[in-house]
Protein backbone atom coordinates (compact mmCIF):
# COMPACT_ATOMS: atom_id res chain seq x y z
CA UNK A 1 -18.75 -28.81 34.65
CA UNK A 2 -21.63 -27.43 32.42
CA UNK A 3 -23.86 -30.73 33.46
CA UNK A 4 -22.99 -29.92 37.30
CA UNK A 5 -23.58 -26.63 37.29
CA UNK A 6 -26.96 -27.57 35.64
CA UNK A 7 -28.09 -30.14 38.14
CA UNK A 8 -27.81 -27.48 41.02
CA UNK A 9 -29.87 -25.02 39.09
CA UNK A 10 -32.06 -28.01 38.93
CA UNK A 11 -31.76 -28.92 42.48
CA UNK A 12 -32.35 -25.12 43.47
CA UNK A 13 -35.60 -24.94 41.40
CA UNK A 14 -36.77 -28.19 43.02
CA UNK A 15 -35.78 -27.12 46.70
CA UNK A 16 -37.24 -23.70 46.16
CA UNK A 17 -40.68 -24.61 44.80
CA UNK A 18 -40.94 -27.87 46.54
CA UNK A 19 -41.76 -30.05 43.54
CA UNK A 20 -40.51 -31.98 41.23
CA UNK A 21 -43.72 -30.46 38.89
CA UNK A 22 -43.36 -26.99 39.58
CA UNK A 23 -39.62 -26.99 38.85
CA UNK A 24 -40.10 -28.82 35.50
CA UNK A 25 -42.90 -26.02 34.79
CA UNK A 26 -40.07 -23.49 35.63
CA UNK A 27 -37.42 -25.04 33.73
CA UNK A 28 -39.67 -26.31 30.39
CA UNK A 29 -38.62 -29.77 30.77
CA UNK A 30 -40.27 -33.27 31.87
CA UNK A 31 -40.86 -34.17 35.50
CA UNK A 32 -39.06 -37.18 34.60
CA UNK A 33 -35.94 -35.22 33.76
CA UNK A 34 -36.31 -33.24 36.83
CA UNK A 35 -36.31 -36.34 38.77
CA UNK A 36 -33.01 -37.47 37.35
CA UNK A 37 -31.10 -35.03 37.57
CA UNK A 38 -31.59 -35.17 41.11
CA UNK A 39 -30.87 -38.99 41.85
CA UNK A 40 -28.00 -38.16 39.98
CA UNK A 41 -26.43 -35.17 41.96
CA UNK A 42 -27.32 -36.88 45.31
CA UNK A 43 -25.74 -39.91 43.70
CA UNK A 44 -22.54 -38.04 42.92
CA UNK A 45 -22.49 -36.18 46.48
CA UNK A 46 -23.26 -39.94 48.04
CA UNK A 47 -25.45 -37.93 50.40
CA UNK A 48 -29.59 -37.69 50.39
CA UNK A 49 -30.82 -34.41 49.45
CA UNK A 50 -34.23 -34.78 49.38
CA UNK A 51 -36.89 -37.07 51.88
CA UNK A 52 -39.80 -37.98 49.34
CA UNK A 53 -42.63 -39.71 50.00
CA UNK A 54 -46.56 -40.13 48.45
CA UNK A 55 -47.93 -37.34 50.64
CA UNK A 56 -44.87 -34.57 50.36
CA UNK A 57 -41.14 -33.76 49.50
CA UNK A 58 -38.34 -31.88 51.60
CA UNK A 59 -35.10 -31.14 51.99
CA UNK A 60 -32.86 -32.94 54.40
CA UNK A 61 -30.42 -30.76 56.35
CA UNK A 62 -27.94 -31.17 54.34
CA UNK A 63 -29.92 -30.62 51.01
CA UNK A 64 -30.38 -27.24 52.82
CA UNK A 65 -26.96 -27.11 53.37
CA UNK A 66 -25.92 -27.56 50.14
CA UNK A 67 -28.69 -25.43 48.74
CA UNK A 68 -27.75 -22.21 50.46
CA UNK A 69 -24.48 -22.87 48.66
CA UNK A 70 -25.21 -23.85 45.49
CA UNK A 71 -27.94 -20.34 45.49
CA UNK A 72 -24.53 -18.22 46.40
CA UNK A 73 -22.41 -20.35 43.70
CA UNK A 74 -25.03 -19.71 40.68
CA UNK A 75 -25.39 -16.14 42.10
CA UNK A 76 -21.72 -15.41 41.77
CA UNK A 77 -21.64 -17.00 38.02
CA UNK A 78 -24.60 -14.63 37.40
CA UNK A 79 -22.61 -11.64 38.64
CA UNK A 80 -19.02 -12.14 37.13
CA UNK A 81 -20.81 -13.43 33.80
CA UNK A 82 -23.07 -9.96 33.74
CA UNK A 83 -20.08 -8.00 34.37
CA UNK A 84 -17.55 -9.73 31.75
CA UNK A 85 -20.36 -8.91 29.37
CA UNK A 86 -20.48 -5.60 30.13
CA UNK A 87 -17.21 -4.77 29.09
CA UNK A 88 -17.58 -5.56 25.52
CA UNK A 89 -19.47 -2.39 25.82
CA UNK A 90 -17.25 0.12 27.87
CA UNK A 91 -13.86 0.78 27.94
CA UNK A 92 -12.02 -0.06 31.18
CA UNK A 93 -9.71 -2.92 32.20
CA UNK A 94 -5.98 -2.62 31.79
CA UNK A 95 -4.29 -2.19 28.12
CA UNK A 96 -1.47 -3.21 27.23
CA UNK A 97 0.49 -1.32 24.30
CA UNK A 98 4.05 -1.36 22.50
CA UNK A 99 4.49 2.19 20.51
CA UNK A 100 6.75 2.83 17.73
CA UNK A 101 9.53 5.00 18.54
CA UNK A 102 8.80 7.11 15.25
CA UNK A 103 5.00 8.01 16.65
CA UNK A 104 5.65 7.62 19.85
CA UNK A 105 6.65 11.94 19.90
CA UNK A 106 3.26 12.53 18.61
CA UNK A 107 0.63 9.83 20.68
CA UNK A 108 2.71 10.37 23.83
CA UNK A 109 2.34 14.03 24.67
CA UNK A 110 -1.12 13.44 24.30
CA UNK A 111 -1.92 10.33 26.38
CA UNK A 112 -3.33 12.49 28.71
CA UNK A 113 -6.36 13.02 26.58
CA UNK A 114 -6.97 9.61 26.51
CA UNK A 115 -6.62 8.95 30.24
CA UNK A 116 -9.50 11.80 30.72
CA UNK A 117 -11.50 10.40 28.17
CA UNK A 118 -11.45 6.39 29.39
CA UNK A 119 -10.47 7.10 33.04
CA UNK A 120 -11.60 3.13 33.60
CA UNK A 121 -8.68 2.07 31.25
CA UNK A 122 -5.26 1.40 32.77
CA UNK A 123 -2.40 1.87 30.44
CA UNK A 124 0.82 0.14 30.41
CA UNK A 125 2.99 1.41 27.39
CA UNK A 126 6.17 0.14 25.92
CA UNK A 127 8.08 2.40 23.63
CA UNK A 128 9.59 -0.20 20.86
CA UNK A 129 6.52 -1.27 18.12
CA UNK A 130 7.74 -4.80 17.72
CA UNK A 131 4.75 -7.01 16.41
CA UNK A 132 6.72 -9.96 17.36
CA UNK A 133 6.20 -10.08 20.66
CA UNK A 134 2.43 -9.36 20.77
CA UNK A 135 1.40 -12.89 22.32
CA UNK A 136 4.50 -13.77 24.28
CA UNK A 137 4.87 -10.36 25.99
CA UNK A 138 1.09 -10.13 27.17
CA UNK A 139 0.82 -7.59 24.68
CA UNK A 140 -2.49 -5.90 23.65
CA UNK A 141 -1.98 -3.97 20.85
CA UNK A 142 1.57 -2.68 18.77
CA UNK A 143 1.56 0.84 16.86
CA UNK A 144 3.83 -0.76 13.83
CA UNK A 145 5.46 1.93 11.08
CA UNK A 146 6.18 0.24 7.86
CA UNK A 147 4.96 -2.52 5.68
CA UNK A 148 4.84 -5.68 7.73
CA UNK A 149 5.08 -9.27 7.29
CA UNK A 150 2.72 -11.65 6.87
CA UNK A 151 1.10 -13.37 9.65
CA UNK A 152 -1.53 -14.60 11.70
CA UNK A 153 -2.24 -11.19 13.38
CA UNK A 154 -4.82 -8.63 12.92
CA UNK A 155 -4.41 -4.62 11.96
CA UNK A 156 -5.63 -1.54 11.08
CA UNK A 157 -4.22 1.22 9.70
CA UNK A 158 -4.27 4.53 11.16
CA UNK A 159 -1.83 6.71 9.41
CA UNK A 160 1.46 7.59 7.72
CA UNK A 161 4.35 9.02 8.29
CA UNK A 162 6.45 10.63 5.89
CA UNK A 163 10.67 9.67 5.93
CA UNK A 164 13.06 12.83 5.62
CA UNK A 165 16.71 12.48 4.39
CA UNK A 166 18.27 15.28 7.26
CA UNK A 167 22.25 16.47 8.17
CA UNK A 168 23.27 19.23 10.41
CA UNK A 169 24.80 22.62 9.22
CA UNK A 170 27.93 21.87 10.79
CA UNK A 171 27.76 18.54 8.41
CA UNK A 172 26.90 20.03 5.48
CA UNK A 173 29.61 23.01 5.32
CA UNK A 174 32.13 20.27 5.77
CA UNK A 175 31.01 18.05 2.92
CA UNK A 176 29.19 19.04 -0.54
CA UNK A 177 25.54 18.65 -0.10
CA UNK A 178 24.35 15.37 -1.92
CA UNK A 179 22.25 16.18 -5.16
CA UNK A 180 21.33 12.16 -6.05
CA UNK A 181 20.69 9.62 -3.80
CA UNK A 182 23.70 7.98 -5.31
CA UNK A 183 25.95 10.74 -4.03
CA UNK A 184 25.43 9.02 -0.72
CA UNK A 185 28.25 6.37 -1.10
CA UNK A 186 30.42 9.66 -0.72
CA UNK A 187 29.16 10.28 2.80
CA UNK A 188 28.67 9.03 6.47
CA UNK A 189 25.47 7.72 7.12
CA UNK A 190 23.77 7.38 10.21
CA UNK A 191 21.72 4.20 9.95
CA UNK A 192 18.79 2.52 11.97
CA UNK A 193 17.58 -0.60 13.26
CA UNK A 194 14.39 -1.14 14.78
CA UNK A 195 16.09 -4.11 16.36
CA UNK A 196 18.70 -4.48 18.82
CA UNK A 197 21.87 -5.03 16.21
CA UNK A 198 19.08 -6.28 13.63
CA UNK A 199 19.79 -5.05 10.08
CA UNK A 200 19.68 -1.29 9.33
CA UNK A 201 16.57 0.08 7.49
CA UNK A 202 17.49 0.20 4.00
CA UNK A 203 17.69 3.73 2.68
CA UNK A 204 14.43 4.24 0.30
CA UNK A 205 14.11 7.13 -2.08
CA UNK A 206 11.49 8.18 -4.69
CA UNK A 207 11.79 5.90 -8.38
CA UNK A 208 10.15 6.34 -11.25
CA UNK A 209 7.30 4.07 -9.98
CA UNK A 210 8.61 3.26 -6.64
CA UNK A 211 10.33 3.72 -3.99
CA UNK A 212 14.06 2.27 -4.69
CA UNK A 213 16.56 1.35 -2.04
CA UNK A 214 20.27 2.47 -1.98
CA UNK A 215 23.43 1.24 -0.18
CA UNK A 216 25.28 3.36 1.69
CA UNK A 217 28.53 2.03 4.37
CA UNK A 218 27.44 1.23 7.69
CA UNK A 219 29.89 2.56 9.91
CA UNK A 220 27.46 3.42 12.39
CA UNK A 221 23.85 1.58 13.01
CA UNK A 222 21.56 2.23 16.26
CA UNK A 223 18.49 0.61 16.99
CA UNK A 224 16.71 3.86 18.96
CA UNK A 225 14.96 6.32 16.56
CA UNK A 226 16.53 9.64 19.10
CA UNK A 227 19.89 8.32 19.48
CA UNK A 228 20.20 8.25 15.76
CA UNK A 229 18.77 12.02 16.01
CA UNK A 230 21.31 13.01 18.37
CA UNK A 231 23.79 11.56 16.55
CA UNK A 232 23.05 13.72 13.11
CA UNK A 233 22.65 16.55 15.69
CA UNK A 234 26.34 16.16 16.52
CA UNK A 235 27.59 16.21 12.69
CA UNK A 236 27.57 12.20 12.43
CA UNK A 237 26.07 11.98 8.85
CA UNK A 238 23.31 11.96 7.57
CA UNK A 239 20.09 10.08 8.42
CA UNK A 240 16.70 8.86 7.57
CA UNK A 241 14.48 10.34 10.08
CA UNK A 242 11.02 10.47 10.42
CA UNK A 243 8.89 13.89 10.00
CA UNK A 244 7.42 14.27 13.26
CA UNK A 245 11.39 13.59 15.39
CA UNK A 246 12.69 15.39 12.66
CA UNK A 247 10.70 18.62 12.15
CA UNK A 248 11.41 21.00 15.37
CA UNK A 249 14.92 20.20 14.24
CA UNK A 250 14.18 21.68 10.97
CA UNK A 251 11.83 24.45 12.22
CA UNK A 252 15.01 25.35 14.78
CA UNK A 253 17.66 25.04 11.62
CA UNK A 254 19.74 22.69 13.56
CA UNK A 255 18.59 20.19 11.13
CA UNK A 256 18.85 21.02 7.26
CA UNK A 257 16.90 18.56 4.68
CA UNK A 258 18.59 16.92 1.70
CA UNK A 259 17.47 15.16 -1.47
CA UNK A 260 13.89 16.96 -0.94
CA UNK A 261 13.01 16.12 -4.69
CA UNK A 262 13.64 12.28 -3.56
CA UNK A 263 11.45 11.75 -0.84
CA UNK A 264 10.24 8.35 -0.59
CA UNK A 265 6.70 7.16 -0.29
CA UNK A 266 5.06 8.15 3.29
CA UNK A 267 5.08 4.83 5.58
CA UNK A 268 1.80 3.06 6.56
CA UNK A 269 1.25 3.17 10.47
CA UNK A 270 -0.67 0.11 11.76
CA UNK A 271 -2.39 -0.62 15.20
CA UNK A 272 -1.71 -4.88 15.11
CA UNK A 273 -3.25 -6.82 17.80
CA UNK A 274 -3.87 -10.61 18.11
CA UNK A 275 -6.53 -12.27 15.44
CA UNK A 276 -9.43 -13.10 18.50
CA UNK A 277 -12.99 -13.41 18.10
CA UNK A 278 -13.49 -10.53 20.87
CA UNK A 279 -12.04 -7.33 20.50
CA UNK A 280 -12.09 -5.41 23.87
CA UNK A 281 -13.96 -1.88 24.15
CA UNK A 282 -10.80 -0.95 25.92
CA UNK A 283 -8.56 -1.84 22.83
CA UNK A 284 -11.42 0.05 20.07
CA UNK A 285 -11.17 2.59 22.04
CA UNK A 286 -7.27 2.85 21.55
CA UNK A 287 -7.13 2.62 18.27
CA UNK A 288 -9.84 5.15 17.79
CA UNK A 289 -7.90 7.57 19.96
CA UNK A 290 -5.06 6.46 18.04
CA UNK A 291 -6.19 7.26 14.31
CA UNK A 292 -7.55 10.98 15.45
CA UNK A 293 -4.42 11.85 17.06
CA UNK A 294 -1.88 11.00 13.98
CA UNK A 295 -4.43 13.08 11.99
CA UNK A 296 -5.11 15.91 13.99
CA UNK A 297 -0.88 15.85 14.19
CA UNK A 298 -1.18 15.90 10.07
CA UNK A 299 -3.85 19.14 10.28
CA UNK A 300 -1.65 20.97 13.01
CA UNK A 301 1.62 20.51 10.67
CA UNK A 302 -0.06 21.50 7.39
CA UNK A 303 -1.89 24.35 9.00
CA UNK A 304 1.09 25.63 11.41
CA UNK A 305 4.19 24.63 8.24
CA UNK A 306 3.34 24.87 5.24
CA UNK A 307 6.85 25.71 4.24
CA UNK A 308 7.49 21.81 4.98
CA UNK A 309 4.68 21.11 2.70
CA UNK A 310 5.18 18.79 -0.86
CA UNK A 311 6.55 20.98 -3.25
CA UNK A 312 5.72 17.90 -5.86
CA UNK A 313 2.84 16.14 -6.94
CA UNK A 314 2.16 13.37 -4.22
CA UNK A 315 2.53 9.98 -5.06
CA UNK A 316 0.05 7.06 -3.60
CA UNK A 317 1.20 5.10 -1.06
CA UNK A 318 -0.04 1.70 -0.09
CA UNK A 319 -1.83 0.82 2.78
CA UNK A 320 -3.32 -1.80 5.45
CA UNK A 321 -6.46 -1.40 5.38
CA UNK A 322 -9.37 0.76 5.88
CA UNK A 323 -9.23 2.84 9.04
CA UNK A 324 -12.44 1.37 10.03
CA UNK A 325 -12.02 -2.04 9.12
CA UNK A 326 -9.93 -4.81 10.54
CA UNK A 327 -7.93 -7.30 8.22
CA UNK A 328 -5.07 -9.97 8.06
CA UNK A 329 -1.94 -8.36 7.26
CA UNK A 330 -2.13 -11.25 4.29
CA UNK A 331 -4.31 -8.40 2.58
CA UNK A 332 -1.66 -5.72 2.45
CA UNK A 333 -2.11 -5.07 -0.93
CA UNK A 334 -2.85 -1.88 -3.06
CA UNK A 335 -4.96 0.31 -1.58
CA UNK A 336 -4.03 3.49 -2.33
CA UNK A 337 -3.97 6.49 0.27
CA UNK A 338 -2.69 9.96 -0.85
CA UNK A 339 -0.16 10.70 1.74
CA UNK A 340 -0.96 13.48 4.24
């Protein structure tokens, strides 16, 4: 395709300057390779393109045929190849993006923000955060909380987001307030899965060095982040919730925090998106948008609850990467980021 597309620019240079010369002066090649191309093309078409004799050169009718089209063909390459360049440098096009349920109560009531700001961008958003499905489901870009797997994907971190161990009132006056994580076998638990009857997200609470995991019966396992909320709303057990569903429960005192002392390790959150040589504007600009939001949420809690703050020295958590630099989630190793 390259070499045909070639031989009309060839062909159009030729017809245009009406010489084999001039056009090989225009291109910076040989005459001879001018001439060639040409018997080649007509050749291919099986049609003459040119009348040449010792005196002069033109085009037969339908070399001027086929030169008014092959001027609008190269023209329209031109344009579409201009304006697929220029959108390595502006956001616009349409985005596709699969939130974490966890975040999702912070980034969503502020999409709007982003909408005024990249009014060329059209968003399409899944609530969910399964990296899984990135390729298959035409999707752009996952907002990921936790540690993930190796793979062949790209990310880059943009936050964390701190667990809380939370019952109701009504809970709690019925059954003695746990003072261990190992006091947990003794009560109902209200467990979740980010997948669809997956396994539940093991309970994590602050070790001596780490974060250690506990068992606790799983009577009851969901795989949506609110229905497990409504469900320690209604006196179902305790949960492991994270801070931002969690705290307007807490600032309201229908929720109640347990096992404060124990909190585990903040979370990393992670933008992932497919490992491609050309990152779109539209996608930078996401993740940009993305990384301010989570920590202007961070300022607005500190500043507006500091009751809710760490009443113990904060431990570091690991992280992605760099919230400027892409990696392979093969490098999730320790960095260390002081939880917010």
């Amino acid at each position: 395709m390259d070499r045909f597309l070639h031989a009309m620019s060839v062909f159009v240079h030729v017809a245009r300057l009406g010489s084999f010369t001039s056009a090989a002066e225009a291109l910076g090649v040989a005459t001879g390779s001018v001439s060639t191309v040409v018997r080649q093309l007509e050749s291919y078409l099986d049609v003459a393109l040119l009348h040449r004799s010792t005196r002069a050169m033109r085009v037969t009718a339908e070399g001027a045929h086929y030169y008014e089209h092959c001027v609008r063909v190269l023209a329209e390459i031109d344009d579409m190849t201009l304006a697929l360049r220029s959108t390595r440098h502006i956001a616009q096009g349409r985005l596709c993006v699969d939130i974490d349920q966890e975040v999702a109560c912070v980034l969503l009531p502020e999409i709007s923000k982003f909408s005024a700001a990249y009014p060329d961008v059209e968003l399409k958003i899944a609530v969910g955060g399964e990296p899984d499905g990135l390729i298959s489901n035409g999707v752009d870009c996952a907002i990921v909380v936790g540690n993930l797997s190796d793979s062949s994907f790209k990310c880059r971190h943009v936050g964390v987001v701190r667990t809380l161990t939370v019952a109701s009132p009504a809970y709690l006056a019925r059954r003695a307030i746990p003072n261990s994580p190992e006091a947990l076998g003794d009560h109902d638990v209200v467990h979740y899965s980010p997948r669809r009857f997956g396994n539940p997200r093991p309970l994590r609470f602050a070790g001596d060095r780490s974060d250690v995991t506990v068992k606790a019966s799983e009577r009851l396992c969901l795989n949506d982040a609110v229905a497990v909320l409504q469900c320690v709303l209604g006196g179902a057990g305790l949960a492991q919730i994270s801070e931002p569903i969690a705290l307007p429960h807490l600032r309201s005192g229908r929720l109640e925090e347990v096992l404060v002392h124990h909190r585990p390790m903040a979370s990393p959150i992670s933008c992932v998106y497919a490992n491609q040589r050309h990152v779109s504007m539209a996608l930078h600009a996401f993740m940009d948008w993305t990384a301010a939001s989570l920590k202007s949420h961070t300022h607005r809690r500190n500043t507006a609850s500091p009751e809710f703050s760490l009443n113990k020295p904060q431990r570091p958590t690991c992280h992605i990467t760099s919230a400027d630099q892409p990696a392979s989630l093969s490098s999730f190793a320790a960095a260390t980021e002081i939880a917010a």
